[in-house]
Protein backbone atom coordinates (compact mmCIF):
# COMPACT_ATOMS: atom_id res chain seq x y z
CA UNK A 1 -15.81 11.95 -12.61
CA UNK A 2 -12.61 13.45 -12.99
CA UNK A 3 -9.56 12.83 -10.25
CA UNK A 4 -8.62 15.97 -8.18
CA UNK A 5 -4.95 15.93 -7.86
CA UNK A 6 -3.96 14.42 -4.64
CA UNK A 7 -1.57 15.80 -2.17
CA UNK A 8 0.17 12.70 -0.48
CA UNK A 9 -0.15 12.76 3.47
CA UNK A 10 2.52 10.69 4.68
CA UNK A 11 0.56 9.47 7.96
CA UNK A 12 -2.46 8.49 4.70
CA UNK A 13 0.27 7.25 3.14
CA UNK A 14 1.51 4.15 5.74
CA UNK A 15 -2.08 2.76 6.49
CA UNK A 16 -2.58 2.64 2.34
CA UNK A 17 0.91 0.45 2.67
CA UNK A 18 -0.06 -1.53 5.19
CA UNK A 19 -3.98 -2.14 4.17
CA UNK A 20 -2.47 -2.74 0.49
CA UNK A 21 -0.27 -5.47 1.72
CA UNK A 22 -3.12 -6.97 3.59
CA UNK A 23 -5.62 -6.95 0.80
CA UNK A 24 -3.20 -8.09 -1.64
CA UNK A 25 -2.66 -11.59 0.28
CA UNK A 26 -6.25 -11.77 1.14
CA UNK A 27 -6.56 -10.82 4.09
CA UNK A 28 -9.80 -8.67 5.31
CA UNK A 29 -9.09 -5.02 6.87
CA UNK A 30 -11.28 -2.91 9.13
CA UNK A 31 -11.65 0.64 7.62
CA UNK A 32 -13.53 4.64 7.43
CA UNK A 33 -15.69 4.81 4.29
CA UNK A 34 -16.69 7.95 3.54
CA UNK A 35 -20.21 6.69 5.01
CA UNK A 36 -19.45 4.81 8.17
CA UNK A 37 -16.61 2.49 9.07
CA UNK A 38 -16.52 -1.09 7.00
CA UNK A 39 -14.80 -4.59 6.46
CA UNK A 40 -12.99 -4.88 3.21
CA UNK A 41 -11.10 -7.43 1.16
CA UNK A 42 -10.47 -7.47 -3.15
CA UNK A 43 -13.87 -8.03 -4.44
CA UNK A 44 -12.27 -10.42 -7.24
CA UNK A 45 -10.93 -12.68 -4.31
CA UNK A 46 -13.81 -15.57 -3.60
CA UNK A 47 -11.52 -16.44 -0.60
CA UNK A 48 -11.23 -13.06 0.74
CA UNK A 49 -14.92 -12.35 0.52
CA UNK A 50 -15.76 -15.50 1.94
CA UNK A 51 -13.93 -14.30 5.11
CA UNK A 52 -16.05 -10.74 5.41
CA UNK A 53 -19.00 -12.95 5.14
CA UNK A 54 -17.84 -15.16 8.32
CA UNK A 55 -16.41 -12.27 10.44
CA UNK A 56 -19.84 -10.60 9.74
CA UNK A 57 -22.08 -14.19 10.49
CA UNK A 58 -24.14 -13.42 7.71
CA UNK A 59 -25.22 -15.77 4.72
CA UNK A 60 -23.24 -16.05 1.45
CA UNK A 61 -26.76 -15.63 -0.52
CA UNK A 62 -26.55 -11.26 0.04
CA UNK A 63 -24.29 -9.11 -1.87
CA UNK A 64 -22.40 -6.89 -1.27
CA UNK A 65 -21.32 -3.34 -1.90
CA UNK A 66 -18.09 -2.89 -3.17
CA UNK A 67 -16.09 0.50 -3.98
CA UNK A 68 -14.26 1.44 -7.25
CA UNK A 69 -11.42 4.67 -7.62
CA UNK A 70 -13.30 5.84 -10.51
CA UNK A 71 -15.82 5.62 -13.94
CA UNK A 72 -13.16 4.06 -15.35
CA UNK A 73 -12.45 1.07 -12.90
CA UNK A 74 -16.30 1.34 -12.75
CA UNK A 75 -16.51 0.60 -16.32
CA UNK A 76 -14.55 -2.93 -15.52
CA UNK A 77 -16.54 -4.61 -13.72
CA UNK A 78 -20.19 -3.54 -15.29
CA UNK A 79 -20.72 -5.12 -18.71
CA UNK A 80 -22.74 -1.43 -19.18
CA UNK A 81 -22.53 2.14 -17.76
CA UNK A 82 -26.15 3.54 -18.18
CA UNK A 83 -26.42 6.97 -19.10
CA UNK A 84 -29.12 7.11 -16.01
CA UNK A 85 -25.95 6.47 -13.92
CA UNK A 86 -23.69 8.89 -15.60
CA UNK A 87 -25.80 11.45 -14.81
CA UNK A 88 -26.31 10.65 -11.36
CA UNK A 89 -22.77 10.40 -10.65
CA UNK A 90 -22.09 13.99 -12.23
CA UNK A 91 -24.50 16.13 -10.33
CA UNK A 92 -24.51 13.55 -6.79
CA UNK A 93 -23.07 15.57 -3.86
CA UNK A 94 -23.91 12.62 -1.05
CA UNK A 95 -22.89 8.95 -0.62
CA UNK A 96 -24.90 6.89 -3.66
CA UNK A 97 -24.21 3.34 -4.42
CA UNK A 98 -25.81 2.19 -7.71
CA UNK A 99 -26.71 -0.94 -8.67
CA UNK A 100 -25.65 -2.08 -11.51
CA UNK A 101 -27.74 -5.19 -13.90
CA UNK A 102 -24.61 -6.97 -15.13
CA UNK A 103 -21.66 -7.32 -13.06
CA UNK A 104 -18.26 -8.78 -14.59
CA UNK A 105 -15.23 -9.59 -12.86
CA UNK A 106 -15.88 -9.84 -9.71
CA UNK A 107 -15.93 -12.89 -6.95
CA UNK A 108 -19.27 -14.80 -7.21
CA UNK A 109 -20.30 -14.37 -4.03
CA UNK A 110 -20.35 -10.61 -4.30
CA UNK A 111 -22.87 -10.67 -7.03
CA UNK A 112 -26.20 -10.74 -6.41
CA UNK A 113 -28.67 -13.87 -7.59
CA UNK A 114 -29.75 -11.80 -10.41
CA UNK A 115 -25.88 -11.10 -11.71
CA UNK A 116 -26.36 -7.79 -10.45
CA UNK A 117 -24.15 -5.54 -7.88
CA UNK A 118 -23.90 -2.41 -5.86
CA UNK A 119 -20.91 0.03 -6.45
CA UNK A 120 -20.19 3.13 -5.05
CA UNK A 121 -17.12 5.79 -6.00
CA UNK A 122 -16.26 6.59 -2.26
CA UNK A 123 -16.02 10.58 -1.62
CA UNK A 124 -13.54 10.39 0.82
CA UNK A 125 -9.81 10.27 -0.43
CA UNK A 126 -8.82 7.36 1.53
CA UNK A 127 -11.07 4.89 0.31
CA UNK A 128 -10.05 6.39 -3.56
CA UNK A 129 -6.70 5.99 -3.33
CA UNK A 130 -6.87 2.62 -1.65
CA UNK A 131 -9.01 1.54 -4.95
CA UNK A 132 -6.93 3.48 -7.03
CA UNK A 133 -3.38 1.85 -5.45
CA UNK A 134 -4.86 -1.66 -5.26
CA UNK A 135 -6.34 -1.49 -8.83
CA UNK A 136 -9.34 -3.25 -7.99
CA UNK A 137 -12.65 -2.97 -6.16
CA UNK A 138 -12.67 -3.16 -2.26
CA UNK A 139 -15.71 -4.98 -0.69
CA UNK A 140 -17.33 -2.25 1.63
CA UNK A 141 -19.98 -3.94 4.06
CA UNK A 142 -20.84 -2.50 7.50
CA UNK A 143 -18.51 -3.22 10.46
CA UNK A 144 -21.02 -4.80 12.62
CA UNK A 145 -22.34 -8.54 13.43
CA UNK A 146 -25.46 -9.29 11.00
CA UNK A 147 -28.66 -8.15 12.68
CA UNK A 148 -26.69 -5.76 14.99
CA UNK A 149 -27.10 -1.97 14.66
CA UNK A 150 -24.09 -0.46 12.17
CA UNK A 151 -21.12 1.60 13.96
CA UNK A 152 -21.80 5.09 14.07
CA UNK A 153 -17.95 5.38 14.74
CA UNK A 154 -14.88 3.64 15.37
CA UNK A 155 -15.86 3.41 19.27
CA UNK A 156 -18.99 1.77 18.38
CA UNK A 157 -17.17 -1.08 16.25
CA UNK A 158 -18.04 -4.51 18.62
CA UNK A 159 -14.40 -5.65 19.46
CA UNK A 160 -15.02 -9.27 18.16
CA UNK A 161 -14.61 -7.23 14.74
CA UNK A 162 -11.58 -5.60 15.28
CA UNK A 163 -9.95 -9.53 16.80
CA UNK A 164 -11.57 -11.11 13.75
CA UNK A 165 -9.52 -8.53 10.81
CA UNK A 166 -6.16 -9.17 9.63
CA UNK A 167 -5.79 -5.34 9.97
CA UNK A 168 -7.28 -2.24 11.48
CA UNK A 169 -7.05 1.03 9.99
CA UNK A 170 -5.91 3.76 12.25
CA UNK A 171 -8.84 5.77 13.08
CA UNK A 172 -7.39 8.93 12.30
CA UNK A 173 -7.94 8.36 8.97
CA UNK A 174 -11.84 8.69 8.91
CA UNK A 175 -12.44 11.73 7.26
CA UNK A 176 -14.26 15.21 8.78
CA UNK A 177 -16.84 14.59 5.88
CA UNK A 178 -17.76 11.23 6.89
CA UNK A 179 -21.52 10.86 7.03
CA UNK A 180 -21.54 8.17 9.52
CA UNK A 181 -24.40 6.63 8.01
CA UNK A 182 -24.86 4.16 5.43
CA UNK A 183 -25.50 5.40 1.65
CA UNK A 184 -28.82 6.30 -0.70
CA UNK A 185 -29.15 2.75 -2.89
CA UNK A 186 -30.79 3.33 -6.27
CA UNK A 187 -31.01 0.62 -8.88
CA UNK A 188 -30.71 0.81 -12.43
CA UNK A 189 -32.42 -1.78 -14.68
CA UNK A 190 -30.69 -2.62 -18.40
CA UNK A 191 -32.98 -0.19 -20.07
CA UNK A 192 -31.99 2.63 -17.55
CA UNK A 193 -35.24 2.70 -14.92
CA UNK A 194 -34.40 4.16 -11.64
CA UNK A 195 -35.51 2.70 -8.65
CA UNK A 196 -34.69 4.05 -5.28
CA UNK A 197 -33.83 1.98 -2.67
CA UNK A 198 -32.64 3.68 0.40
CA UNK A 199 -32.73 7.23 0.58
């Protein structure tokens, strides 16, 4: 997946700042995906992640999604790229997070019990540029309380989520292309077998 060239909005341009310096000393942020709006920390930080999972009330034992910039930040933290996914990637035109069998790299507690983990390349420019600035993954989980219904939209965010983050993301960044629901899941096994999980 090649990168478009990006024209630099300077209003983009101060919440990448200020979410960068967040993420960068830990901290958790509150921001638009380009499905619906999401906690995020760096996915390498055990710490960090720990925090989403306590703002969230949900058990360590469930993984989580996490966004890369691109196929070749992808290729970091996967010990494998499957053709399968290449090719899904290429000709996708919605929200898809894949999950990968063999995730490298990345905090523990991100990872699934069977080493594996769900990554999506976002398809808003936000969320690429954030991954692209920060050079690592950003953990992308729903903005809600566990067993509550996900945020539609910002409004719909419970405000015990936007006390518990070290930063919210000004909601003029959520993008016109937003879905506002959460993304098709299909898994890829090692020798390439697709398996959808949420359509």
């Amino acid at each position: 997946m090649a990168r478009h060239a990006y024209q630099k909005d300077p209003k983009m341009e101060v919440q990448i700042n200020k979410a960068m310096e967040v993420l960068k000393n830990g901290g958790v942020i509150l921001y638009p995906t380009d499905t619906i709006w999401g906690l995020g920390c760096d996915a390498t930080d055990p710490e960090a992640v720990k925090k989403v999972f306590e703002i969230k009330q949900r058990e360590e034992s469930k993984s989580l999604v996490t966004l890369v910039s691109d196929l070749d930040m992808l290729a970091r933290y996967v010990e494998n790229i499957p053709d399968a996914a290449l090719d899904l990637i290429e000709v996708n035109d919605s929200p898809m997070t894949i999950i990968y069998p063999k995730a490298v790299h990345l905090a523990p507690n991100v990872i699934a019990e069977d080493g594996s983990v769900g990554i999506r390349i976002p398809m808003n420019e936000f969320c690429r540029q954030l991954c692209f600035r920060l050079r690592k993954p950003l953990v992308s989980t729903s903005a809600n309380i566990s067993g509550e219904n996900p945020p539609k939209g910002f409004k719909d965010i419970d405000p015990q989520i936007k006390e518990a983050v070290d930063y919210v993301v000004h909601p003029s960044m959520e993008e016109k292309n937003s879905t506002h629901k959460a993304s098709q899941i299909i898994k890829l096994s090692v020798n390439g077998q697709i398996q959808i999980i949420r359509k």
